[in-house]
Protein backbone atom coordinates (compact mmCIF):
# COMPACT_ATOMS: atom_id res chain seq x y z
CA UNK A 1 0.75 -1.82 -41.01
CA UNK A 2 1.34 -4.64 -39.19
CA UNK A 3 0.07 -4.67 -36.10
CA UNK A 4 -3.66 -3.79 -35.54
CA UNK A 5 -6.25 -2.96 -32.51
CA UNK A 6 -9.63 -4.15 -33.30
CA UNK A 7 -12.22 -1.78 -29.86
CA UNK A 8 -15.35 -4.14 -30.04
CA UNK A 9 -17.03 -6.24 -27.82
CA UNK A 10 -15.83 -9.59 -28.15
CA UNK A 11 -16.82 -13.26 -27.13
CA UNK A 12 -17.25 -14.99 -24.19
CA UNK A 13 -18.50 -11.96 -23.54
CA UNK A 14 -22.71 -11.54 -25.09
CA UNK A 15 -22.05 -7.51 -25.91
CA UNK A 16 -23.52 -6.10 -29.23
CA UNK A 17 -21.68 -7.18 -32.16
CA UNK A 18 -19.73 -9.60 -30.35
CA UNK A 19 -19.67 -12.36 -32.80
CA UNK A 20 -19.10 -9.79 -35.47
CA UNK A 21 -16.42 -8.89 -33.53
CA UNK A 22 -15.19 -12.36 -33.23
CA UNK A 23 -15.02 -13.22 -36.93
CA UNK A 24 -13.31 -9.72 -38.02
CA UNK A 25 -10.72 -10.60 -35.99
CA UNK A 26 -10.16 -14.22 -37.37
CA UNK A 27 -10.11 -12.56 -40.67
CA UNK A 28 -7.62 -10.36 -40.24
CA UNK A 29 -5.14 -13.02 -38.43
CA UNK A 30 -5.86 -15.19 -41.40
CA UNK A 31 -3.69 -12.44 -43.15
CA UNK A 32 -0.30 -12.99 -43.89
CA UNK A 33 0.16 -9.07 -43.85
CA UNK A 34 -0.94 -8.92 -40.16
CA UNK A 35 1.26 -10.50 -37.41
CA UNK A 36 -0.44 -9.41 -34.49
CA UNK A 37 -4.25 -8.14 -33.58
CA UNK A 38 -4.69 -6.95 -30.27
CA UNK A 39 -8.53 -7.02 -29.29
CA UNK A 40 -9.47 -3.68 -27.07
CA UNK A 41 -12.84 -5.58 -25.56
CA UNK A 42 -15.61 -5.46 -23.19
CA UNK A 43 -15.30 -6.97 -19.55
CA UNK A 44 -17.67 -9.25 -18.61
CA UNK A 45 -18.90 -11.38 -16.07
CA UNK A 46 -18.31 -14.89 -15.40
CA UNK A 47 -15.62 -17.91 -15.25
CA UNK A 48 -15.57 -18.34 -19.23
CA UNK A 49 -12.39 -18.75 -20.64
CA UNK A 50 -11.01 -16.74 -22.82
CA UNK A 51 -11.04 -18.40 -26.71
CA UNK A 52 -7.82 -19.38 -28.11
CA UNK A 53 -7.56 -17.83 -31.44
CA UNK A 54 -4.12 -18.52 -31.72
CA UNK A 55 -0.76 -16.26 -31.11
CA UNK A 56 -1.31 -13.38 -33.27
CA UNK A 57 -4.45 -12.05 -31.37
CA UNK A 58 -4.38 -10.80 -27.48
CA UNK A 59 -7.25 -9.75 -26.02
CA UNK A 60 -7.19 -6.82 -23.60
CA UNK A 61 -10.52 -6.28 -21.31
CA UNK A 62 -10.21 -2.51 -20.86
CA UNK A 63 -13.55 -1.08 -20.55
CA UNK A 64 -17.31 -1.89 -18.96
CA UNK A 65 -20.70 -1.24 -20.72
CA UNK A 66 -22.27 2.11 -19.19
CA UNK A 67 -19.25 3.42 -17.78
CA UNK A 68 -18.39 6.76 -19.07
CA UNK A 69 -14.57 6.39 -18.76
CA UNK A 70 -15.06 3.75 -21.08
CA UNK A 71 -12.89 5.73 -23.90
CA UNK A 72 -10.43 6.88 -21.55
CA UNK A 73 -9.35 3.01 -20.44
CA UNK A 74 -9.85 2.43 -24.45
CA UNK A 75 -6.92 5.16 -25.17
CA UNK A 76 -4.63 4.12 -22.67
CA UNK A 77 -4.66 0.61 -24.14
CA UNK A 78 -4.37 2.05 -27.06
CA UNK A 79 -1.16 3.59 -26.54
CA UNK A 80 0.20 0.96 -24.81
CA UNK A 81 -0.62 -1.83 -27.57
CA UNK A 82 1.74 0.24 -29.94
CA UNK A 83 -0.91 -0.52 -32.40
CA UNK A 84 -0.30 1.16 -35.74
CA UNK A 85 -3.89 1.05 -36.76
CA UNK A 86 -6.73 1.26 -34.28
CA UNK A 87 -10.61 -0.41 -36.25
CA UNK A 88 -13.78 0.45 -34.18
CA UNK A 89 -16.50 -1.98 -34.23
CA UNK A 90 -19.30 0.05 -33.22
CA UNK A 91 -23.33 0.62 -33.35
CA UNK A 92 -24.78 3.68 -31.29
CA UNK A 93 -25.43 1.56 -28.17
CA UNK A 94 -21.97 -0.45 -27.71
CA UNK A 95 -21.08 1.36 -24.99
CA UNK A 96 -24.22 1.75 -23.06
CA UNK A 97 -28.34 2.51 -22.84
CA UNK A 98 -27.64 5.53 -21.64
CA UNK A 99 -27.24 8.48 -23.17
CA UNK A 100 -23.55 9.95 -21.77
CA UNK A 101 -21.41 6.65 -21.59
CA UNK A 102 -23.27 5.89 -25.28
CA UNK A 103 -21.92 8.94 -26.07
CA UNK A 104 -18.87 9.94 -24.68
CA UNK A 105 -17.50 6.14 -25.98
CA UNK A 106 -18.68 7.35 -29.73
CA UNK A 107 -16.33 9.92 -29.52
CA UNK A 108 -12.80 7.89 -28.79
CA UNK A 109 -12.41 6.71 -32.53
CA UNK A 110 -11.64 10.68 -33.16
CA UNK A 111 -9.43 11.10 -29.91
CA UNK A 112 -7.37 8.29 -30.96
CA UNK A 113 -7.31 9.40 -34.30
CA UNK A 114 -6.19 13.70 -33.38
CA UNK A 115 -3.62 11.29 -31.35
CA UNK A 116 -2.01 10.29 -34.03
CA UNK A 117 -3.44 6.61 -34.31
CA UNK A 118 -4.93 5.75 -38.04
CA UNK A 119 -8.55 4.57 -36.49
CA UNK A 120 -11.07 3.97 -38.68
CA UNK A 121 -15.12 2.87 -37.74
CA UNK A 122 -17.64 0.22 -38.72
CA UNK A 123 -20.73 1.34 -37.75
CA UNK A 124 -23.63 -0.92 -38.05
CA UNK A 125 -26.09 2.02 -37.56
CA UNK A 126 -27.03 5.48 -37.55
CA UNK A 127 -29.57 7.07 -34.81
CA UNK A 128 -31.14 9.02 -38.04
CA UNK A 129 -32.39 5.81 -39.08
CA UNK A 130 -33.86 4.08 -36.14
CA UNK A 131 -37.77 4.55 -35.13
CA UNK A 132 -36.65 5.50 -31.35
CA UNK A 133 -40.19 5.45 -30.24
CA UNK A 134 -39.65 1.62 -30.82
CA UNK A 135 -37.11 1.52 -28.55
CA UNK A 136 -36.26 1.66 -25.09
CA UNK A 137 -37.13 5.23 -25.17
CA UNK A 138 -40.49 4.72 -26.40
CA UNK A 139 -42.07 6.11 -23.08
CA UNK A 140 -39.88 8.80 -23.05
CA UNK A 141 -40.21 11.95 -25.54
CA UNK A 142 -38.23 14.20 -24.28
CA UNK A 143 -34.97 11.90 -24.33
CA UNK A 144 -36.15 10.62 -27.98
CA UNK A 145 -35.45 14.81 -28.68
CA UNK A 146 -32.57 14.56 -26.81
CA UNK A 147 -30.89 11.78 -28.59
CA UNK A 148 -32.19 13.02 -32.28
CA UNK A 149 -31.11 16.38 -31.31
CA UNK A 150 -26.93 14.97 -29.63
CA UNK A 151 -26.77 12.19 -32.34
CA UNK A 152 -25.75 14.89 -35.01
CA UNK A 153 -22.84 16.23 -32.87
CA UNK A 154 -21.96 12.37 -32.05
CA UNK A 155 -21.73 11.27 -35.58
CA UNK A 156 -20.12 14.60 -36.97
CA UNK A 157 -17.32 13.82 -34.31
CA UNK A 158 -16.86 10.56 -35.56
CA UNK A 159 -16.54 11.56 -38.89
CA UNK A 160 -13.28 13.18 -37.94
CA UNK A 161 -11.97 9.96 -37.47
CA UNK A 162 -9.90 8.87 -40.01
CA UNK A 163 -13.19 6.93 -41.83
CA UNK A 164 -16.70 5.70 -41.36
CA UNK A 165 -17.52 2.44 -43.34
CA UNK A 166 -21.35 1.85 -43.15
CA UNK A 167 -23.19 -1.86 -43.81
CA UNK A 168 -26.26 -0.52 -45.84
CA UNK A 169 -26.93 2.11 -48.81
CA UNK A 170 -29.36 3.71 -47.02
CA UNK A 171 -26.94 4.94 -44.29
CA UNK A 172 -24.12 6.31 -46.76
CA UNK A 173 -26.76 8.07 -48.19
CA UNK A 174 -27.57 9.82 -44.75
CA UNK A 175 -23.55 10.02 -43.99
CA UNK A 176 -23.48 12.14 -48.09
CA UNK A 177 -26.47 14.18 -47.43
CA UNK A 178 -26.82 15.20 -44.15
CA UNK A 179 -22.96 14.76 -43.23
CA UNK A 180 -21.20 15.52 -46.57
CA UNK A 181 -18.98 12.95 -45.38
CA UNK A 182 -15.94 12.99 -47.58
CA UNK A 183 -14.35 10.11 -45.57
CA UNK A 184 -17.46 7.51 -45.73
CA UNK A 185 -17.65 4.18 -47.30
CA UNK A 186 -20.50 1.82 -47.99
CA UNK A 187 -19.15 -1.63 -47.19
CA UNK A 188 -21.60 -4.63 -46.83
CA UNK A 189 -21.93 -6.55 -43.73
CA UNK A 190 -20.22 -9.77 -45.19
CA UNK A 191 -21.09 -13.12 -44.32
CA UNK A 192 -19.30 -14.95 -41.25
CA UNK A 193 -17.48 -17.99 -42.67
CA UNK A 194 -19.57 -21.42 -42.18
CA UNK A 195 -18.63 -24.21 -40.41
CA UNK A 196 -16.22 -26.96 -41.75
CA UNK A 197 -18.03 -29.69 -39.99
CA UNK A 198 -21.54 -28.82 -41.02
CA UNK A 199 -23.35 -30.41 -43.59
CA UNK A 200 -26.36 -28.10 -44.81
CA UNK A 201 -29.31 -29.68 -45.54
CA UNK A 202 -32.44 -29.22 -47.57
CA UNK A 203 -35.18 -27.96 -46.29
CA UNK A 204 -37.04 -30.92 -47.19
CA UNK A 205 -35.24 -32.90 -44.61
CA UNK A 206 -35.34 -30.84 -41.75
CA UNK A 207 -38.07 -30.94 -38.63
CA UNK A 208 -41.20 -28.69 -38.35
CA UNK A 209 -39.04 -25.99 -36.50
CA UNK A 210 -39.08 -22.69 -37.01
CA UNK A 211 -36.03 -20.34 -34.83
CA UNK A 212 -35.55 -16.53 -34.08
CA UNK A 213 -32.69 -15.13 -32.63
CA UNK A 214 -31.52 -11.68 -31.12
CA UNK A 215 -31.24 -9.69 -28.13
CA UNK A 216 -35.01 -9.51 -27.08
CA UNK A 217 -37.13 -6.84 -25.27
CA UNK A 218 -37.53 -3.63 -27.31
CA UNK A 219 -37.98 -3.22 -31.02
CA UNK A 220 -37.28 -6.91 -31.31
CA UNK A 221 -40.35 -8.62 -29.33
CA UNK A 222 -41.99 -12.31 -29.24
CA UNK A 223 -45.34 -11.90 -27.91
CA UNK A 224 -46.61 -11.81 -31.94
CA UNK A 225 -44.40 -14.44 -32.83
CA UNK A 226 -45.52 -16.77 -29.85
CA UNK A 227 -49.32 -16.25 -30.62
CA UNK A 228 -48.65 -16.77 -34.65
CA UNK A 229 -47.17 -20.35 -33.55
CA UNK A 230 -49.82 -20.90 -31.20
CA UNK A 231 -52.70 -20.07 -33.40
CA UNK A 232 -51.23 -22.21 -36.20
CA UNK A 233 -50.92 -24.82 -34.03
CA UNK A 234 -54.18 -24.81 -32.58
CA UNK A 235 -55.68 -26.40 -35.86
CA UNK A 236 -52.87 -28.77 -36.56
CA UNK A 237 -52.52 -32.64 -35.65
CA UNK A 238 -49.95 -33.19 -33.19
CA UNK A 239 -47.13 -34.54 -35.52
CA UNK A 240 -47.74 -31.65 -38.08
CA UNK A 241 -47.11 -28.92 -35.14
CA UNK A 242 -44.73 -26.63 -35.71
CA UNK A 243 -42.08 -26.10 -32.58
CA UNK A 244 -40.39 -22.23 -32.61
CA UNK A 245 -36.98 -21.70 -31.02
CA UNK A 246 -36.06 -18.74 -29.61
CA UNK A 247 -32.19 -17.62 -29.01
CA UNK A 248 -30.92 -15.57 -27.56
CA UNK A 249 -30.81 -12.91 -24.58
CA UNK A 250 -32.30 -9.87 -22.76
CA UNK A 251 -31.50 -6.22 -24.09
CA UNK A 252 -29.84 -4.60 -21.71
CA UNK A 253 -32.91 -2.38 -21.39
CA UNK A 254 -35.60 -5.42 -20.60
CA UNK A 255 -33.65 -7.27 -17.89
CA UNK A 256 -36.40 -10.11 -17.10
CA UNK A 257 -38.14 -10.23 -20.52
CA UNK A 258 -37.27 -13.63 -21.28
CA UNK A 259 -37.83 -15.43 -18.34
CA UNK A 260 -40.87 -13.67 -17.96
CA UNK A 261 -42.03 -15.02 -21.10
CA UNK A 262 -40.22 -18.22 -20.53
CA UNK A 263 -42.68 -18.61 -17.26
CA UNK A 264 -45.91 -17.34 -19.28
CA UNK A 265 -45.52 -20.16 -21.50
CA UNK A 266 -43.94 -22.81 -19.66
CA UNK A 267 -47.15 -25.51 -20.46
CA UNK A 268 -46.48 -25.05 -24.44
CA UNK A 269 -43.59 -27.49 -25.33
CA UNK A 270 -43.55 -26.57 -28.95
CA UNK A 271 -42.19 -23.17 -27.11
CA UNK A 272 -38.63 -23.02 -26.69
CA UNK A 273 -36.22 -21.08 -24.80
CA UNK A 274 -32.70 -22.11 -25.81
CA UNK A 275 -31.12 -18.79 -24.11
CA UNK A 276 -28.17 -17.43 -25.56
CA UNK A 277 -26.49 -19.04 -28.77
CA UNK A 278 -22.62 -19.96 -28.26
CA UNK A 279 -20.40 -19.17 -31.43
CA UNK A 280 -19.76 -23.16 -31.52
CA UNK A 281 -23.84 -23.79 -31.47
CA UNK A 282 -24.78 -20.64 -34.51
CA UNK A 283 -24.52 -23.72 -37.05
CA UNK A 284 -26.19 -26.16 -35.68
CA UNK A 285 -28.90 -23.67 -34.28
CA UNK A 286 -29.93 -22.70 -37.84
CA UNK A 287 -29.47 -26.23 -39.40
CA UNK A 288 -32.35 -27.56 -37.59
CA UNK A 289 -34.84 -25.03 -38.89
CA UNK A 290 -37.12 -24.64 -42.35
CA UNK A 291 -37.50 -20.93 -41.61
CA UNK A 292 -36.39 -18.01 -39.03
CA UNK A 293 -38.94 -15.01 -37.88
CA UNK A 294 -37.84 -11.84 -37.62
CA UNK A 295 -40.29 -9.60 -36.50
CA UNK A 296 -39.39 -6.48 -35.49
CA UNK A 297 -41.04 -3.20 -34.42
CA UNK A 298 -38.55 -1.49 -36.67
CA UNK A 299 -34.86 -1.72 -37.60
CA UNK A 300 -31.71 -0.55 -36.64
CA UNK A 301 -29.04 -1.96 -38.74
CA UNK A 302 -28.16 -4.81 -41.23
CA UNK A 303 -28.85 -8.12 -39.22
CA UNK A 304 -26.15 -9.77 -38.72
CA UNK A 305 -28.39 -12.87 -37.67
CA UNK A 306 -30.25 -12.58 -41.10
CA UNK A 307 -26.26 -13.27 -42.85
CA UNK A 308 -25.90 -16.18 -40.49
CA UNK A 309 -29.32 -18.20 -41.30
CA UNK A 310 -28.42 -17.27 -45.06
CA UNK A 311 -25.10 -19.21 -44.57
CA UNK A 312 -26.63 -21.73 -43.21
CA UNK A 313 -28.81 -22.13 -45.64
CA UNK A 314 -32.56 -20.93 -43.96
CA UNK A 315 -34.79 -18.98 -45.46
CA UNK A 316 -36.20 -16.11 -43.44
CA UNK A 317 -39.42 -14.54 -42.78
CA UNK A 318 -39.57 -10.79 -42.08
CA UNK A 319 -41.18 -7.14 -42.56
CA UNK A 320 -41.33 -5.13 -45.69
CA UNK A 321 -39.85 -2.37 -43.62
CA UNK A 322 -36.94 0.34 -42.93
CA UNK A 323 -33.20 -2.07 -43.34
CA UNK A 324 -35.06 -5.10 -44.33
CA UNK A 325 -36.41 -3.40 -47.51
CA UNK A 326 -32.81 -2.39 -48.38
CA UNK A 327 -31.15 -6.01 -47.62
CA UNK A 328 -33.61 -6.71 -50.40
CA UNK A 329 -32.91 -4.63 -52.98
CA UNK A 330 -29.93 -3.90 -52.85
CA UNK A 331 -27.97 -7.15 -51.43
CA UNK A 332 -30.49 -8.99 -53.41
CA UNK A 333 -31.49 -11.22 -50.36
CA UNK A 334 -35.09 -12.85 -50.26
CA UNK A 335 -37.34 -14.09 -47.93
CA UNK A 336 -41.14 -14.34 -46.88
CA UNK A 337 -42.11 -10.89 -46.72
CA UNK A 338 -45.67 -9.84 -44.17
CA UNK A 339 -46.79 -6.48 -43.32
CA UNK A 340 -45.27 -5.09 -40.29
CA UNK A 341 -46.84 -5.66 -36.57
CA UNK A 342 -49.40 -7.70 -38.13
CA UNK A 343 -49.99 -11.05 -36.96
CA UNK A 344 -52.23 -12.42 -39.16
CA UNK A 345 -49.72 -11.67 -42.48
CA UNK A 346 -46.90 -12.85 -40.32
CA UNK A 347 -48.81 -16.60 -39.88
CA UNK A 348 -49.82 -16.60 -43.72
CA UNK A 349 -46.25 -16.31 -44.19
CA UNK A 350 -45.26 -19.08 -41.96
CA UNK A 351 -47.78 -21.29 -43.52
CA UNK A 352 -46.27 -20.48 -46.86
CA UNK A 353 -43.06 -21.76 -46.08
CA UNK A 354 -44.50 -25.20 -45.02
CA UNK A 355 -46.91 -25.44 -48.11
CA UNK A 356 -44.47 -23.90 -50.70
CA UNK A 357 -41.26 -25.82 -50.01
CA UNK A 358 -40.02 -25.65 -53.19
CA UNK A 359 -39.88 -21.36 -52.55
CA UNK A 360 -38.36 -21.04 -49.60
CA UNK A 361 -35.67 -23.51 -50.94
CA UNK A 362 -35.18 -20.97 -53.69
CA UNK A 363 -35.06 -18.64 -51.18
CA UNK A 364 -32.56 -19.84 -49.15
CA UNK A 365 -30.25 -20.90 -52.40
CA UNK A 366 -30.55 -17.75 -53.15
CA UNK A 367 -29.11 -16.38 -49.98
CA UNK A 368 -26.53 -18.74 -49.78
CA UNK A 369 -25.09 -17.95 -53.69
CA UNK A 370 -25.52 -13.92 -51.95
CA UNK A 371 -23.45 -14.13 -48.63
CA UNK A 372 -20.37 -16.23 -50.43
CA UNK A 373 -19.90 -12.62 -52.25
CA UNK A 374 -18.93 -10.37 -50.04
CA UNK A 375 -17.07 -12.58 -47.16
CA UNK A 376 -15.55 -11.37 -44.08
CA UNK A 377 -11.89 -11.78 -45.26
CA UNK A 378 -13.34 -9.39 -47.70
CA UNK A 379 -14.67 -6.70 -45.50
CA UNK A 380 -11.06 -6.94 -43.51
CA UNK A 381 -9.21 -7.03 -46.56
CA UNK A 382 -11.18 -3.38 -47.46
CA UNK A 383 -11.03 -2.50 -43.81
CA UNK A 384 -7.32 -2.57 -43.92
CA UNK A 385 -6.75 -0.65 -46.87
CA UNK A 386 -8.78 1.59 -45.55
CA UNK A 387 -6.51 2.39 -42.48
CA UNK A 388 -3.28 2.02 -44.48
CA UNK A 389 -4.68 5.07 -46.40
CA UNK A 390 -6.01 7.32 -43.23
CA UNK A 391 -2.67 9.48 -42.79
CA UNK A 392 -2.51 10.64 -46.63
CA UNK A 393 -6.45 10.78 -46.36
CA UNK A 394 -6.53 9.24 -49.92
CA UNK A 395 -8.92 7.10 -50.56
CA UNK A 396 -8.56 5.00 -53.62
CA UNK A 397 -10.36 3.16 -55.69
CA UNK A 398 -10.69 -0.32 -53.55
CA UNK A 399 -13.89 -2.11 -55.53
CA UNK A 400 -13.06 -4.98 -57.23
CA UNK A 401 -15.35 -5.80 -60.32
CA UNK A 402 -16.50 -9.51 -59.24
CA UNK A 403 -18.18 -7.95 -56.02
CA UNK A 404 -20.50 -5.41 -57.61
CA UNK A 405 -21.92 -4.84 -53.92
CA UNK A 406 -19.52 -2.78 -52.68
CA UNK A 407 -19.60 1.06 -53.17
CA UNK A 408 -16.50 2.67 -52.89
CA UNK A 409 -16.23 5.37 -54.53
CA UNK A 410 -12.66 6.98 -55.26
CA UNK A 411 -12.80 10.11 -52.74
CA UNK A 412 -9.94 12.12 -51.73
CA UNK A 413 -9.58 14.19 -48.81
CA UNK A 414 -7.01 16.70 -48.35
CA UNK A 415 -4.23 15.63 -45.95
């Protein structure tokens, strides 16, 4: 298998899981086995060019957010890649925020498989694991039912795909039990590779500056955040205030939120907008802080932002709660923990950091020793096998004994 087709959404473009995207696909044309990856991606707007990544990958925009033909422009550039492996980056909202498109693009890994294409899926979450009345459809009832109720017919029909590779325990446990997925893998997130020019320092050295990152507006919200930094720094001198950072974007769902905030707080310098993150920024973004927030109304996936301030060596504050508790213990990650949607436990946590240096640098050694474990040439490396092994639908043994974190277990499927 030599040639591959990575569907995701894909820098310059600011899609979900577009830097994930980005760094799966320099993994696999890192591999000598691969000569060419063609990227099936996500229009966008804008003048950005597109990145060079080199001659082995091409990038084909095919198909729009929220456009339910979505999967049909994704097949047809499929077939004309003459791709001989077809890997699906994918959570439950890549292809839109509402509910057909969302769906109806869920269900091309399976076409293209029944096609005849080996396609396989990463999915970085499961609706039967997301709070939904913490998300965009927290006014809304009736299409929380709706969603719950179409989710199990979505995620059955991707099953018939050739397989499902999951980033946390807790999902392959849903994908055994509820699914009794014989095709599903537990593979970890992996870390994206640091970079070369970047010179991680100690905590000890770095600026009273705390970041948080992410697509903002839903189940990921700064109003608690803001007024944690604010009350802090209400009682501090003015060259022991701490200054928060805040990167990213808009969900799609929240057009507005930002800038609305941005305006709010416009008088507070030690509140900062940066906007969205650039891949070529991440490091430097990360490097300047002791610790990053991430307080969410609930979860909805491994973060992928959590593996990139590990890298980078910063510890992280967040909730005791839903994928955060199984980061913990099972990827061994640790942080400064606070009771969820509680202010007051998420500013005793913030003052730890500062008074307890010597923990959160712990902490973020910790993390660091973690995320070189499972890398992303690993997850392609696994990815690929994976693929190779879709048309006999036998699944071998792929664990290797240094990286204990991944559960694969040997599974065969009749062909």
């Amino acid at each position: 298998m030599k040639t591959i087709a990575i569907v995701t959404a894909f820098p310059p473009s600011a899609g979900s899981l577009n830097e994930y995207g980005l760094h799966l696909v320099n993994a696999f044309a890192a591999r000598p086995d691969v000569r060419k990856i063609i990227v099936i991606a996500d229009k966008y707007k804008g003048e950005t060019p597109e990145l060079d990544l080199g001659p082995k990958v091409e990038v084909r925009r095919v198909w729009r957010f929220n456009d339910p033909l979505a999967g049909i422009h994704i097949l047809r550039a499929l077939k004309s890649s003459q791709a001989e492996g077809a890997l699906y980056n994918l959570q439950t909202a890549s292809f839109g925020d509402i509910e057909i498109p969302a769906a109806l693009g869920l269900l091309t890994p399976t076409i293209s498989q029944k096609f005849g294409l080996p396609s396989g899926v990463i999915m970085h979450n499961l609706v039967e694991a997301v709070d939904l009345s913490k998300t965009n459809l927290a006014k809304s009832p009736l299409r929380q039912k709706l969603v719950g109720a179409a989710s199990y017919f979505v995620t059955k029909t991707m099953l018939m795909s050739g397989f499902m590779t999951v980033t946390l325990d807790s999902f392959w446990d849903i994908l055994k039990r509820k699914y009794k997925a014989k095709n599903a893998f537990m593979v970890p997130h992996g870390s994206f590779p640091m970079a070369s020019d970047i010179q991680v320092t100690k905590l000890l050295d770095r600026k009273r500056t705390i970041v948080t990152m992410g697509k903002f507006g839903t189940y990921k919200r700064l109003e608690r955040t803001i007024a944690a930094i604010q009350n802090l720094n209400s009682s501090l001198s003015a060259s022991q205030k701490i200054k928060l950072v805040i990167g990213g974007s808009d969900h799609p769902a929240t057009p507005g939120y930002l800038k609305s905030l941005a305006t709010e707080h416009q008088a507070d310098a030690n509140i900062v907008f940066h906007g969205y993150v650039a891949e070529e920024d991440v490091a430097s973004f990360f490097t300047q802080a002791k610790l990053a927030i991430f307080d969410y109304d609930s979860t909805t996936g491994s973060s992928g932002v959590l593996h990139q301030a590990a890298i980078y060596g910063t510890p992280a504050a967040y909730p005791m709660m839903g994928d955060f508790i199984d980061v913990t213990e099972r990827e061994g990650l640790k942080g400064f923990n606070f009771t969820p949607l509680d202010q007051k436990a998420l500013e005793e946590s913030i003052s730890e950091c500062f008074e307890a240096p010597e923990l959160g640098q712990n902490f973020a050694d910790n993390n660091l020793d973690i995320s070189k474990g499972v890398t992303m040439d690993t997850v392609a490396s696994i990815q690929l096998q994976l693929l190779r092994k879709t048309k006999t639908g036998n699944f071998n043994v792929l664990r290797r004994a240094k990286n204990s974190a991944l559960h694969l277990q040997e599974i065969s499927r009749p062909g």
